[in-house]
PDB file of N, CA and C in Angstrom:
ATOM      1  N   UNK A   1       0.847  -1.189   0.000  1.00  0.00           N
ATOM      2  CA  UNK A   1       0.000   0.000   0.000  1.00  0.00           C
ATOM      3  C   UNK A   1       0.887   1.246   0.000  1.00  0.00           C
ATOM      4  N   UNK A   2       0.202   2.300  -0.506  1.00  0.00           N
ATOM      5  CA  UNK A   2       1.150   3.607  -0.350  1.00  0.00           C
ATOM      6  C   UNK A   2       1.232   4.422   0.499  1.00  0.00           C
ATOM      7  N   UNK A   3       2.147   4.318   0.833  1.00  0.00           N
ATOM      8  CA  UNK A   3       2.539   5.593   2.302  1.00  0.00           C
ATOM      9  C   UNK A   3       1.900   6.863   1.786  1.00  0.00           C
ATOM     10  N   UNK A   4       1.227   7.363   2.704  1.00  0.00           N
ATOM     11  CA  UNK A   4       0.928   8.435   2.659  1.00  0.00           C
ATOM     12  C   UNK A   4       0.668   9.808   3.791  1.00  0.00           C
ATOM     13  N   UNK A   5       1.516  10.796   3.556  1.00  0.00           N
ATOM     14  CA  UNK A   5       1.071  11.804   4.992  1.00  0.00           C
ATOM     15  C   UNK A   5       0.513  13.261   4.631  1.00  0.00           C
ATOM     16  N   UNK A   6      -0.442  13.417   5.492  1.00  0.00           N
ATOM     17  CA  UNK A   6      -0.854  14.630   5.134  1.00  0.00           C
ATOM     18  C   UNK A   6      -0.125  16.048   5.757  1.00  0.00           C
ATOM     19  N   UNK A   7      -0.101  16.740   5.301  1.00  0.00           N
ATOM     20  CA  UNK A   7       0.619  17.885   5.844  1.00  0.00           C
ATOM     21  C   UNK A   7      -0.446  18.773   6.176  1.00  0.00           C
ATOM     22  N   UNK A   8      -0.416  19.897   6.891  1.00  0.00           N
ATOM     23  CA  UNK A   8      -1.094  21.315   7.082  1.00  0.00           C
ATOM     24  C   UNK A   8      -0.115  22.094   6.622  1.00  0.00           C
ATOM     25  N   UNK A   9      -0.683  23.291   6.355  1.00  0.00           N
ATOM     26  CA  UNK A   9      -0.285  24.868   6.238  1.00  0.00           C
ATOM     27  C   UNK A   9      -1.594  25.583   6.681  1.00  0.00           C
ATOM     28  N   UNK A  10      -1.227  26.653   7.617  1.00  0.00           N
ATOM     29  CA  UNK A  10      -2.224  27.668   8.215  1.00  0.00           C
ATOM     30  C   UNK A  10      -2.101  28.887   7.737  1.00  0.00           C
ATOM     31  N   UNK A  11      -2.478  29.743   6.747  1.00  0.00           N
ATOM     32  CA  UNK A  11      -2.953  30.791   6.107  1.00  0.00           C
ATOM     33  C   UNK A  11      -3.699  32.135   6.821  1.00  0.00           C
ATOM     34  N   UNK A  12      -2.719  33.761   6.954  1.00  0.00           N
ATOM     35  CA  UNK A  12      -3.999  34.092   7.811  1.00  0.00           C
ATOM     36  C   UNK A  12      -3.493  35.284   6.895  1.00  0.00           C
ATOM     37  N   UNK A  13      -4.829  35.867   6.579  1.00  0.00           N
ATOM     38  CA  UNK A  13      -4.731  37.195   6.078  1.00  0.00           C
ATOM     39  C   UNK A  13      -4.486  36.855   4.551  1.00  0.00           C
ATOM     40  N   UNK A  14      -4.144  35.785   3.895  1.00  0.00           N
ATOM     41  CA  UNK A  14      -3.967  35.544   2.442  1.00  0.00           C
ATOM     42  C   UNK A  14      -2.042  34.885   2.478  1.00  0.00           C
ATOM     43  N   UNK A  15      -1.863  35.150   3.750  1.00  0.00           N
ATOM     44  CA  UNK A  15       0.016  34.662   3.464  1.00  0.00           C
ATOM     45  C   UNK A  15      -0.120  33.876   4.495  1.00  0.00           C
ATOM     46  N   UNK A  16       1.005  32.586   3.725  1.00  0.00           N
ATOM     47  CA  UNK A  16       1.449  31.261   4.869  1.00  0.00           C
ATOM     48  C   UNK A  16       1.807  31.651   6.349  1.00  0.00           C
ATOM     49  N   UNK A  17       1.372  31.249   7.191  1.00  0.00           N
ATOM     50  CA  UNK A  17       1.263  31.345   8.696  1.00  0.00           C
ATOM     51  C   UNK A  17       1.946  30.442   9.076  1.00  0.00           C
ATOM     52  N   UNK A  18       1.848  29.035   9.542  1.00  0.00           N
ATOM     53  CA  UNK A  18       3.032  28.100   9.775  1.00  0.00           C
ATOM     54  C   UNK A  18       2.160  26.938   8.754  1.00  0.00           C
ATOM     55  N   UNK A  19       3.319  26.338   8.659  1.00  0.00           N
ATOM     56  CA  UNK A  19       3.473  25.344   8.155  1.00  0.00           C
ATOM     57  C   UNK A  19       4.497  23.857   8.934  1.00  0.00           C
ATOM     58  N   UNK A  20       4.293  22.761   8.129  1.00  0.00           N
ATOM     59  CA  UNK A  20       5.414  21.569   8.583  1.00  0.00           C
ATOM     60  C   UNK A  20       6.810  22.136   8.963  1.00  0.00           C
ATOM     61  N   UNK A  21       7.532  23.533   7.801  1.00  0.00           N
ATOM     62  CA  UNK A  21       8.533  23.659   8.066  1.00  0.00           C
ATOM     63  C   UNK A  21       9.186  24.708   9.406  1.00  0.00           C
ATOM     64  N   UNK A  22       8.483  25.394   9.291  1.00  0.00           N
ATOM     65  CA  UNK A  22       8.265  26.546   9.990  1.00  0.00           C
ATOM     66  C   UNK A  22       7.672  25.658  11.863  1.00  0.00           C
ATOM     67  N   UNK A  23       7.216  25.054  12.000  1.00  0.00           N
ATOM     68  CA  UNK A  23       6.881  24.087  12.996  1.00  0.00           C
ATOM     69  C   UNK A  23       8.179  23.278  13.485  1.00  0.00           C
ATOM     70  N   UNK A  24       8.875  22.555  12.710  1.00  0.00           N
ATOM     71  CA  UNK A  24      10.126  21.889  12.779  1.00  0.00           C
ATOM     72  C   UNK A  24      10.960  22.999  12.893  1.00  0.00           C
ATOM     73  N   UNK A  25      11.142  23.854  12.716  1.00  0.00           N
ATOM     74  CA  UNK A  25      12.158  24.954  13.110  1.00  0.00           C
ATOM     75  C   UNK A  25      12.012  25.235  14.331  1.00  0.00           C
ATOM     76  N   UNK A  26      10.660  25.309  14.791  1.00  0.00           N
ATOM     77  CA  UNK A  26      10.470  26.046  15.983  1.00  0.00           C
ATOM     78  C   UNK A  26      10.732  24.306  17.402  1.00  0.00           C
ATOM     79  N   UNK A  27      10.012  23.428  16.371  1.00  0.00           N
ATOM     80  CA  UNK A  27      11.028  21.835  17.778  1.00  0.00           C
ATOM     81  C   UNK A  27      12.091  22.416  17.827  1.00  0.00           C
ATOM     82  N   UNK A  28      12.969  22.705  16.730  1.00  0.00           N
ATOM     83  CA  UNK A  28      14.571  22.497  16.907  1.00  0.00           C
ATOM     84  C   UNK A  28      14.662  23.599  17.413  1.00  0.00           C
ATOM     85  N   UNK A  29      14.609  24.344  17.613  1.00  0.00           N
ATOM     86  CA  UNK A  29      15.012  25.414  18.335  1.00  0.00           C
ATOM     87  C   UNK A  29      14.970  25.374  19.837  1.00  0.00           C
ATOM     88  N   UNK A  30      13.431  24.589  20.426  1.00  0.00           N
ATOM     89  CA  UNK A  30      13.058  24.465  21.635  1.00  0.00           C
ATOM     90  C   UNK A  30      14.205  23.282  22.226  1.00  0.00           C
ATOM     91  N   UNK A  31      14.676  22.203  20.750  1.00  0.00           N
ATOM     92  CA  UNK A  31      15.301  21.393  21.476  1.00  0.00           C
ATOM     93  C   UNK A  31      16.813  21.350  21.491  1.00  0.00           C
ATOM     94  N   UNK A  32      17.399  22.042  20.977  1.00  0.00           N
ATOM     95  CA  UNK A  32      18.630  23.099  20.680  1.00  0.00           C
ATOM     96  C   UNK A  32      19.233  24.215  21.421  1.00  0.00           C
ATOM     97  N   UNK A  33      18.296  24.877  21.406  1.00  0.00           N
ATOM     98  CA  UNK A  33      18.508  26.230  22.535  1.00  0.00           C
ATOM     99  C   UNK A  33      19.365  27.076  21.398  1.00  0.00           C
ATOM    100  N   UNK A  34      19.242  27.131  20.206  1.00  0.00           N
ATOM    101  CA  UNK A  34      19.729  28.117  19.092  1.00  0.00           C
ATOM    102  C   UNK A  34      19.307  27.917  17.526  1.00  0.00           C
ATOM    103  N   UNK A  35      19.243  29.058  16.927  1.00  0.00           N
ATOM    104  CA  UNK A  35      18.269  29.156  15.629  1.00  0.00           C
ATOM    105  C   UNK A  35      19.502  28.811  15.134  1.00  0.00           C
ATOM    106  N   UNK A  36      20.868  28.910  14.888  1.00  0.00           N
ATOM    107  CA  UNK A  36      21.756  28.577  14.118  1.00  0.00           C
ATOM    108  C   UNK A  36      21.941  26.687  13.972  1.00  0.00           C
ATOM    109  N   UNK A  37      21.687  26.037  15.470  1.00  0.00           N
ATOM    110  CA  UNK A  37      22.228  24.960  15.893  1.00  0.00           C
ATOM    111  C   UNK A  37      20.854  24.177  15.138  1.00  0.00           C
ATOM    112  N   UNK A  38      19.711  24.939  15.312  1.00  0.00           N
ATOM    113  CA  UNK A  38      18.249  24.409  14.608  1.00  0.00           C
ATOM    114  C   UNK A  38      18.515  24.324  13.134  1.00  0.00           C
ATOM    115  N   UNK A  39      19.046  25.624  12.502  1.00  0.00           N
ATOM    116  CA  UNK A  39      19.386  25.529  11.311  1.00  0.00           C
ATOM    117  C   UNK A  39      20.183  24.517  10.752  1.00  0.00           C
ATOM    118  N   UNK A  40      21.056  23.898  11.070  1.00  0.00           N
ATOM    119  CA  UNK A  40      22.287  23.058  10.705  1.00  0.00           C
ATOM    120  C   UNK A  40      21.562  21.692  10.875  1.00  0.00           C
ATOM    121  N   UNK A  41      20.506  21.612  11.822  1.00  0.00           N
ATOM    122  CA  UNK A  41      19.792  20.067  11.717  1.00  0.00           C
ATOM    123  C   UNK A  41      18.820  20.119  10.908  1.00  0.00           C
ATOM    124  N   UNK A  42      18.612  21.368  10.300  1.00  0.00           N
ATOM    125  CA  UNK A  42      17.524  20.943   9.076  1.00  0.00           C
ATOM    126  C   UNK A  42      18.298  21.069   7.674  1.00  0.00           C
ATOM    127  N   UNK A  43      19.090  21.218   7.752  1.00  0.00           N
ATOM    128  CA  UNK A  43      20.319  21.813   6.240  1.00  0.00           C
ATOM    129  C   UNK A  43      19.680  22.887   6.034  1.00  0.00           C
ATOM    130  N   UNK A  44      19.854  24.030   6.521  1.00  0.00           N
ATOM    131  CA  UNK A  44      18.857  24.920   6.591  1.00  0.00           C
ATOM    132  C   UNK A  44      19.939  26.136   6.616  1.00  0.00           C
ATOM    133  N   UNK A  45      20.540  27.661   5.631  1.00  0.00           N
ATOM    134  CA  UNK A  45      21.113  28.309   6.466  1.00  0.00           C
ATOM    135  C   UNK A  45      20.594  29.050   7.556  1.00  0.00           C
ATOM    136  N   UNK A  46      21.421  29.856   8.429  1.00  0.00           N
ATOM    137  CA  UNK A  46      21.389  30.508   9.407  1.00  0.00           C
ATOM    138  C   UNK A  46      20.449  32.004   9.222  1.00  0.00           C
ATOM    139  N   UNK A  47      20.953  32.474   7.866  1.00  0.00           N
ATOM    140  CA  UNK A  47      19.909  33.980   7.519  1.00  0.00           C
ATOM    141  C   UNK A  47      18.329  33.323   7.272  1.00  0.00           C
ATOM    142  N   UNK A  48      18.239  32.301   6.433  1.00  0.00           N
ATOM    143  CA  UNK A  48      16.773  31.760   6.040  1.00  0.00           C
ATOM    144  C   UNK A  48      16.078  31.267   7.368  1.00  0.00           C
ATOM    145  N   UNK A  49      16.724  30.637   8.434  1.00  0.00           N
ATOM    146  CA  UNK A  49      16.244  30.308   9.553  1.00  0.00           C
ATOM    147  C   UNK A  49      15.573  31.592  10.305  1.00  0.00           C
ATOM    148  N   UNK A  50      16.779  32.886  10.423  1.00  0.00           N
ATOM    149  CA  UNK A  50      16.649  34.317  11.019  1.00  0.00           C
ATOM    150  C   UNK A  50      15.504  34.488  10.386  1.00  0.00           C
ATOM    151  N   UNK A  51      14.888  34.594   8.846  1.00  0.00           N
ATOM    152  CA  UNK A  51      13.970  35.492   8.456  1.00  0.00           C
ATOM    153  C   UNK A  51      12.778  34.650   8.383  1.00  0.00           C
ATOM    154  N   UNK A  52      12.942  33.110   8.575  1.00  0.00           N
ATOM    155  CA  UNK A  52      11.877  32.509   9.740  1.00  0.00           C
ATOM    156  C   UNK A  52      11.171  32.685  10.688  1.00  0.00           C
ATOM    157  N   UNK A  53      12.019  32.839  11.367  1.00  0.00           N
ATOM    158  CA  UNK A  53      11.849  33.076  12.874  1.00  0.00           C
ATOM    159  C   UNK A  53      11.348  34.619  13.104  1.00  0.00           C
ATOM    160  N   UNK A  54      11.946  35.891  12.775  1.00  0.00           N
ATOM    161  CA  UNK A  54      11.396  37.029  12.526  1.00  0.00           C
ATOM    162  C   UNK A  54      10.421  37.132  11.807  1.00  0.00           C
ATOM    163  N   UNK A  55       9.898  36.688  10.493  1.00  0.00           N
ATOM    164  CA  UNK A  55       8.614  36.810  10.084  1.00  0.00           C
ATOM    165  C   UNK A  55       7.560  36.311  11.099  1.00  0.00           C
ATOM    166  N   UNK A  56       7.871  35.033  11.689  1.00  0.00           N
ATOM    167  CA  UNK A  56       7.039  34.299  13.190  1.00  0.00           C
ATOM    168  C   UNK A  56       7.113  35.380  14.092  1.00  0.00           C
ATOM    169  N   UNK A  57       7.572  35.713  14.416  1.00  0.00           N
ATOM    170  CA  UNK A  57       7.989  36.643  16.000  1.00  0.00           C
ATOM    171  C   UNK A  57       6.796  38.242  15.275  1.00  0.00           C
ATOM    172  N   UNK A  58       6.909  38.586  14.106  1.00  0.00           N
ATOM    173  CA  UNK A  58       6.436  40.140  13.695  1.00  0.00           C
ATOM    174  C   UNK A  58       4.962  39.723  13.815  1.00  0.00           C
ATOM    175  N   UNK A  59       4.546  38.470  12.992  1.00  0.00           N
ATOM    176  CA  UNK A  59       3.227  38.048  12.990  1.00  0.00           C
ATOM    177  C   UNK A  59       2.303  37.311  14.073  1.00  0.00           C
ATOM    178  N   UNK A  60       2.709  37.604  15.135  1.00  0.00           N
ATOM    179  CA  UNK A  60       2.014  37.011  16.192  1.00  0.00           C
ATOM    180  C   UNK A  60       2.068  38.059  17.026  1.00  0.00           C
ATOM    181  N   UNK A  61       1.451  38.417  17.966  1.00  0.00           N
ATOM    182  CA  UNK A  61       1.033  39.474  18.492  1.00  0.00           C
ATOM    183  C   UNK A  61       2.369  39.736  19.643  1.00  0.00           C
ATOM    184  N   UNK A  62       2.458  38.693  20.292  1.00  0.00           N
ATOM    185  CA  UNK A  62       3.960  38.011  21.201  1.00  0.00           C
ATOM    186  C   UNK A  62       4.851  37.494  20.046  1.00  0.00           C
ATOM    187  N   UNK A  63       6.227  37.286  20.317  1.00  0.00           N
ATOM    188  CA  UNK A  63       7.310  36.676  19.783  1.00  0.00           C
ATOM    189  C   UNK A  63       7.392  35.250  19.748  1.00  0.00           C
ATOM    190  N   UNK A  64       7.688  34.176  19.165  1.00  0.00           N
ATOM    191  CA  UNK A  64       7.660  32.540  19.697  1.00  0.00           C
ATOM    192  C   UNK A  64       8.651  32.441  19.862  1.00  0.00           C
ATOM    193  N   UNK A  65       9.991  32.869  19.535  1.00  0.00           N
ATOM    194  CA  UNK A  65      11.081  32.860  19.816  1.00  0.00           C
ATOM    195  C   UNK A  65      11.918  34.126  20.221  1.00  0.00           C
ATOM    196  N   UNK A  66      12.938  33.687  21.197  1.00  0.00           N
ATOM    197  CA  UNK A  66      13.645  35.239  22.130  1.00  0.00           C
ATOM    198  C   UNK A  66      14.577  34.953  22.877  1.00  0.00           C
ATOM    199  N   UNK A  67      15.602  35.766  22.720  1.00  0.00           N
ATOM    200  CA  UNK A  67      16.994  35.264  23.167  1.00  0.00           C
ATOM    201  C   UNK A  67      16.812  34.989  24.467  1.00  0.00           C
ATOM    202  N   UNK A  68      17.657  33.988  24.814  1.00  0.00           N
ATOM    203  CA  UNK A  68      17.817  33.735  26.252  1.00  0.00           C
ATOM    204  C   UNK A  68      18.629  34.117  26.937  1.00  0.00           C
ATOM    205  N   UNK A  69      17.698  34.884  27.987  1.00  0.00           N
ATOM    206  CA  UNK A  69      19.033  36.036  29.085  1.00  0.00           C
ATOM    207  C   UNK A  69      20.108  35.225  29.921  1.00  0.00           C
ATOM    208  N   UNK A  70      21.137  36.262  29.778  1.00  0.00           N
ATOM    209  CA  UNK A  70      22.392  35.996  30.535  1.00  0.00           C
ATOM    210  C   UNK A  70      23.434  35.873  29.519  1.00  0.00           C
ATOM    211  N   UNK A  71      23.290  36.689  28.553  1.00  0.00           N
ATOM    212  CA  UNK A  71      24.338  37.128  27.784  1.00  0.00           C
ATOM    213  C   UNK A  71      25.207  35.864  27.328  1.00  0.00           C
ATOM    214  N   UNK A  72      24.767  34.485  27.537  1.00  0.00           N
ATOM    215  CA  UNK A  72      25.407  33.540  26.956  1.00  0.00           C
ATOM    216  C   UNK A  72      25.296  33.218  25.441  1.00  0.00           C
ATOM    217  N   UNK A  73      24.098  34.150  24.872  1.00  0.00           N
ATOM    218  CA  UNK A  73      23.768  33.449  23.507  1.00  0.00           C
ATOM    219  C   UNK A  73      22.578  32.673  23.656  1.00  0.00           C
ATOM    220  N   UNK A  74      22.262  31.860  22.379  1.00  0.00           N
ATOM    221  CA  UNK A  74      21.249  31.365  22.344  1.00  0.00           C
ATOM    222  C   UNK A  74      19.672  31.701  21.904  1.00  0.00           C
ATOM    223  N   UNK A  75      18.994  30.575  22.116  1.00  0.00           N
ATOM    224  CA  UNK A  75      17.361  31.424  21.738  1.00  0.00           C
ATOM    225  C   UNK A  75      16.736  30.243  22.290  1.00  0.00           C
ATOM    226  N   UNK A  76      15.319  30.394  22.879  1.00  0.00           N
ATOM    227  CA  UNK A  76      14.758  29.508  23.132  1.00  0.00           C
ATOM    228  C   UNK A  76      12.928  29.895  22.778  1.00  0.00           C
ATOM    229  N   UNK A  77      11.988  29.246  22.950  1.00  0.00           N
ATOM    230  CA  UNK A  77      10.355  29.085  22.828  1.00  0.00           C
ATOM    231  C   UNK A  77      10.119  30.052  23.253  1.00  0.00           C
ATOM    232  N   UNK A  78       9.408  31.149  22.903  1.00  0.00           N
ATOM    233  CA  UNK A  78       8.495  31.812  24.298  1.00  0.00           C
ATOM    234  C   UNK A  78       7.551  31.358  24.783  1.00  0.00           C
ATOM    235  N   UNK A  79       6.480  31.267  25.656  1.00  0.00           N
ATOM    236  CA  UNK A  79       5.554  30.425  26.272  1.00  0.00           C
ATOM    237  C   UNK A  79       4.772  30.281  25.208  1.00  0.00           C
ATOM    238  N   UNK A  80       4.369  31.614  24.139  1.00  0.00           N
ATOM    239  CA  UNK A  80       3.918  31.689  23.351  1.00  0.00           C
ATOM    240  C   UNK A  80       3.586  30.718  21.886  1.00  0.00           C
ATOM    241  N   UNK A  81       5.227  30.872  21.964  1.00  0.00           N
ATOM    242  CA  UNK A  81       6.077  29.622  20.754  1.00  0.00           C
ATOM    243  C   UNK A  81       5.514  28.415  21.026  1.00  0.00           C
ATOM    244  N   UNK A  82       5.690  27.746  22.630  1.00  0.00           N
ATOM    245  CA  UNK A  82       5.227  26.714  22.782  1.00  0.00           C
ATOM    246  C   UNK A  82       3.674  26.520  22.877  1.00  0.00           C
ATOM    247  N   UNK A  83       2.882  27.334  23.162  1.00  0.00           N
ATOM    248  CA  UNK A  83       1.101  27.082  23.407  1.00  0.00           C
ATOM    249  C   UNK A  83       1.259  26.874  21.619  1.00  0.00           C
ATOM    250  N   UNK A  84       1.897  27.957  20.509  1.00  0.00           N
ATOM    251  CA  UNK A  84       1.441  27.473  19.091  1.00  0.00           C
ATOM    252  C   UNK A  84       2.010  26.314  18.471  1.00  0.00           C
ATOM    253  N   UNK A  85       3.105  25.827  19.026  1.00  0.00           N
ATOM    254  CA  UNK A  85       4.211  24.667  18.704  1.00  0.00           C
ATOM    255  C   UNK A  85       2.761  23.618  19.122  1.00  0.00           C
ATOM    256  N   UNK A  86       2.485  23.782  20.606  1.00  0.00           N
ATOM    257  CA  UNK A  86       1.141  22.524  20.854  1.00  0.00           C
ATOM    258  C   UNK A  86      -0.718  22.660  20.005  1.00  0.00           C
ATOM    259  N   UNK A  87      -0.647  24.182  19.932  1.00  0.00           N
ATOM    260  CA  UNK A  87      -1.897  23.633  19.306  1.00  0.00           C
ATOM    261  C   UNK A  87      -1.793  23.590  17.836  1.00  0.00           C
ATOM    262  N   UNK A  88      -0.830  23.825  16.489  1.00  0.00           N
ATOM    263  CA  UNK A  88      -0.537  22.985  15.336  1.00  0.00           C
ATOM    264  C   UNK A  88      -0.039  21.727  15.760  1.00  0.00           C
ATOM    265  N   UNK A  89      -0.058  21.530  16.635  1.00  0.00           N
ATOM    266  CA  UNK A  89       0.139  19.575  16.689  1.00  0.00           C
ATOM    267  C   UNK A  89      -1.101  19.178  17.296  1.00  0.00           C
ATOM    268  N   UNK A  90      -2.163  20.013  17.350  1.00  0.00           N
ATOM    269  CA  UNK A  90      -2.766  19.337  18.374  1.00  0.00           C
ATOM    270  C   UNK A  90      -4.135  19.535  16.778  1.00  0.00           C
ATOM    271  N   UNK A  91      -3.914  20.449  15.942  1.00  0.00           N
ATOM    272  CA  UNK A  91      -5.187  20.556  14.778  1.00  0.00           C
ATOM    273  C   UNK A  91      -4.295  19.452  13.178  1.00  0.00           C
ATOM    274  N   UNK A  92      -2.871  19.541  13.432  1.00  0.00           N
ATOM    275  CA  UNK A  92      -2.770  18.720  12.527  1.00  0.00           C
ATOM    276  C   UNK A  92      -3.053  16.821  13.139  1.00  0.00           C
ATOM    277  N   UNK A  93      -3.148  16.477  14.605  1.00  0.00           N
ATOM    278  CA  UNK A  93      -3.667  15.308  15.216  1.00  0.00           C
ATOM    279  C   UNK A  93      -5.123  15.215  14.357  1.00  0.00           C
ATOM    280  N   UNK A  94      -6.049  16.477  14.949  1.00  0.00           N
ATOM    281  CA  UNK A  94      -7.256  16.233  14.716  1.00  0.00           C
ATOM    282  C   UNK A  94      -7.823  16.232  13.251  1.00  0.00           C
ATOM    283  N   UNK A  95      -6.989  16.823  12.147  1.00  0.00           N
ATOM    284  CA  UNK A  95      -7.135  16.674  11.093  1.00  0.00           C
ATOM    285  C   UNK A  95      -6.909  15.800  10.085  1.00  0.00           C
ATOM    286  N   UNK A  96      -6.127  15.174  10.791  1.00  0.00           N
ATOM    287  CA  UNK A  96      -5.320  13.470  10.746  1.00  0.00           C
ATOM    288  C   UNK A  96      -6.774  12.288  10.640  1.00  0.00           C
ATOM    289  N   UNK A  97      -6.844  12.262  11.967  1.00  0.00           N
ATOM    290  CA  UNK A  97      -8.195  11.604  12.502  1.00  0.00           C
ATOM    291  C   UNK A  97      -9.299  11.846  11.998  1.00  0.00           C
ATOM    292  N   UNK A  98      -9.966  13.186  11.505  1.00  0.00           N
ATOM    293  CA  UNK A  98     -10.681  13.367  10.330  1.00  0.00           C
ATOM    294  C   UNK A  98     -10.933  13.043   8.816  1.00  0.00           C
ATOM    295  N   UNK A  99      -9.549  12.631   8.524  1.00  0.00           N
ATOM    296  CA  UNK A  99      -9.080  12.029   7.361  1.00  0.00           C
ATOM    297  C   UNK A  99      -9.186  10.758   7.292  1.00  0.00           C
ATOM    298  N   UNK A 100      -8.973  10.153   8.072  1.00  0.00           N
ATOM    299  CA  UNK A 100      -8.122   8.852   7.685  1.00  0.00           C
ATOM    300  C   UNK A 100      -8.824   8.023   7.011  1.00  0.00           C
ATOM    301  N   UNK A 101     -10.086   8.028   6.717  1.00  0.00           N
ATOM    302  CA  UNK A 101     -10.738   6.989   5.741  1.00  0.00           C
ATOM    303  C   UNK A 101     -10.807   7.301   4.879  1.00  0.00           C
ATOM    304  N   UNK A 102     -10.584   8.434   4.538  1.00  0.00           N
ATOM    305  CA  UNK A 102     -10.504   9.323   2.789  1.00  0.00           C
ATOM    306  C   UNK A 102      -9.285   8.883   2.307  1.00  0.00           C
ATOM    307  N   UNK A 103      -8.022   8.916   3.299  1.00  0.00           N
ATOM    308  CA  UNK A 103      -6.747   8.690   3.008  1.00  0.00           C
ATOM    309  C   UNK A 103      -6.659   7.408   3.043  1.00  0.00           C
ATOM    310  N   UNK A 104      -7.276   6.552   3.274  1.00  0.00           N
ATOM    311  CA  UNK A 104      -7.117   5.312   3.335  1.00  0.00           C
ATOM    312  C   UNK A 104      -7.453   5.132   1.890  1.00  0.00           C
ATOM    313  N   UNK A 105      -8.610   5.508   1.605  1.00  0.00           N
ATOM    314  CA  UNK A 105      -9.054   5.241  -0.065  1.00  0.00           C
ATOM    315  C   UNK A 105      -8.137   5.409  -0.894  1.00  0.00           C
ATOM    316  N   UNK A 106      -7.948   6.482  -0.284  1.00  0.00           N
ATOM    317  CA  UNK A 106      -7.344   7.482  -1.613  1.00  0.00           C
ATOM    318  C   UNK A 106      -5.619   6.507  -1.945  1.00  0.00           C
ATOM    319  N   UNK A 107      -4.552   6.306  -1.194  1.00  0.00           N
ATOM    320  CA  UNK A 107      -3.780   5.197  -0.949  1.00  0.00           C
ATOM    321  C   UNK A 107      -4.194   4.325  -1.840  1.00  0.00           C
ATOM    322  N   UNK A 108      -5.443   3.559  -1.396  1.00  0.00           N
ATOM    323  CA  UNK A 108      -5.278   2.461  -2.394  1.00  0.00           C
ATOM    324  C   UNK A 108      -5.820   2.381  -3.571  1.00  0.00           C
ATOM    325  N   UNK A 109      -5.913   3.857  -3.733  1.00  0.00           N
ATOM    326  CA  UNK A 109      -6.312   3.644  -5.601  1.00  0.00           C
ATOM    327  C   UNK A 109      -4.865   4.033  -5.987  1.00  0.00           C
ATOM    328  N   UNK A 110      -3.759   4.660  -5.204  1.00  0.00           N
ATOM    329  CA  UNK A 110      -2.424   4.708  -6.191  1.00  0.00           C
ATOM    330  C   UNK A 110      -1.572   3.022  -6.020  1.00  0.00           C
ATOM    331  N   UNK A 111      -0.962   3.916  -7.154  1.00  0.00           N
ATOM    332  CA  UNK A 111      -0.384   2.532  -7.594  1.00  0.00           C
ATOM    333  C   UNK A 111       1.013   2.486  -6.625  1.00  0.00           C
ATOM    334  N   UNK A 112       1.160   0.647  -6.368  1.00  0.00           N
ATOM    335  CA  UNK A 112       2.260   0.386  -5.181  1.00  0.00           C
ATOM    336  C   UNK A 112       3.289   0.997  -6.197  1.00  0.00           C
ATOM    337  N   UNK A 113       4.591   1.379  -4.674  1.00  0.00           N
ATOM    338  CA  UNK A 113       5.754   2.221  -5.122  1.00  0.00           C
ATOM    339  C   UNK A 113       6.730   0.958  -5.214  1.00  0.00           C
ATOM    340  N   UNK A 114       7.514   1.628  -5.853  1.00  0.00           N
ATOM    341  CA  UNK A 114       8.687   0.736  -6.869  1.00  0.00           C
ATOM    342  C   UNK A 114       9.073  -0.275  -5.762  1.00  0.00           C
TER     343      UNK A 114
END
C-alpha cells in the first residue's frame, strides 16, 4: 500500500502562517537552545532560519522565539512559541483523525511504489 502523509499549512490574512517547516524549526530550536544549531539540523542556512523566525515573532502578536538572558547566547520558545508549537500539533492530530478513511481510499487507488 502507499505511504501516505498529510501535511497542514495555516494561512492568515492571504500569506502562509506556519506550516510543517516553519513548525520543525520552531522543535529544533526548543530542542537546541539556538536558531543557528536548529538551522544546521535541518540543512537549513542561518539567515533563512533568522527570516523565519522574525517573520514568526512580527506576525504574532507576542514573539515565539527570544533570546535567552544571561548574555550567553542562544534562543529559546516563548511560552507563546510553545502554546502554538502545541496547538498545530494538536489541529494537525485532529485533522489526521478526520481524514483517515478518505486517506485510506485514496492510498489504495495509487499505484504500489517501486
Amino acid at each position: 500500500m502507499t505511504e501516505m502523509r498529510l501535511t497542514l499549512r495555516v494561512d492568515a490574512n492571504g500569506s502562509p502562517l506556519l506550516g510543517h517547516g516553519k513548525i520543525k524549526l520552531l522543535e529544533q530550536i526548543g530542542q537546541t537552545g539556538s536558531i543557528s544549531a536548529a538551522a544546521r539540523a535541518m540543512g537549513m542556512s542561518y539567515r533563512r532560519a533568522w527570516l523565519l523566525v522574525e517573520a514568526m515573532n512580527t506576525t504574532f502578536v507576542r514573539p515565539l522565539v527570544s533570546a535567552r538572558p544571561g548574555g550567553g547566547g542562544g534562543a529559546g520558545l516563548s511560552p507563546e512559541g510553545e502554546a502554538v508549537l502545541r496547538l498545530y500539533r494538536e489541529i494537525e492530530h485532529s485533522a489526521r483523525d478526520a481524514v483517515r478513511g478518505q486517506m485510506e481510499t485514496l492510498a489504495a487507488m495509487c499505484s504500489p511504489p517501486p
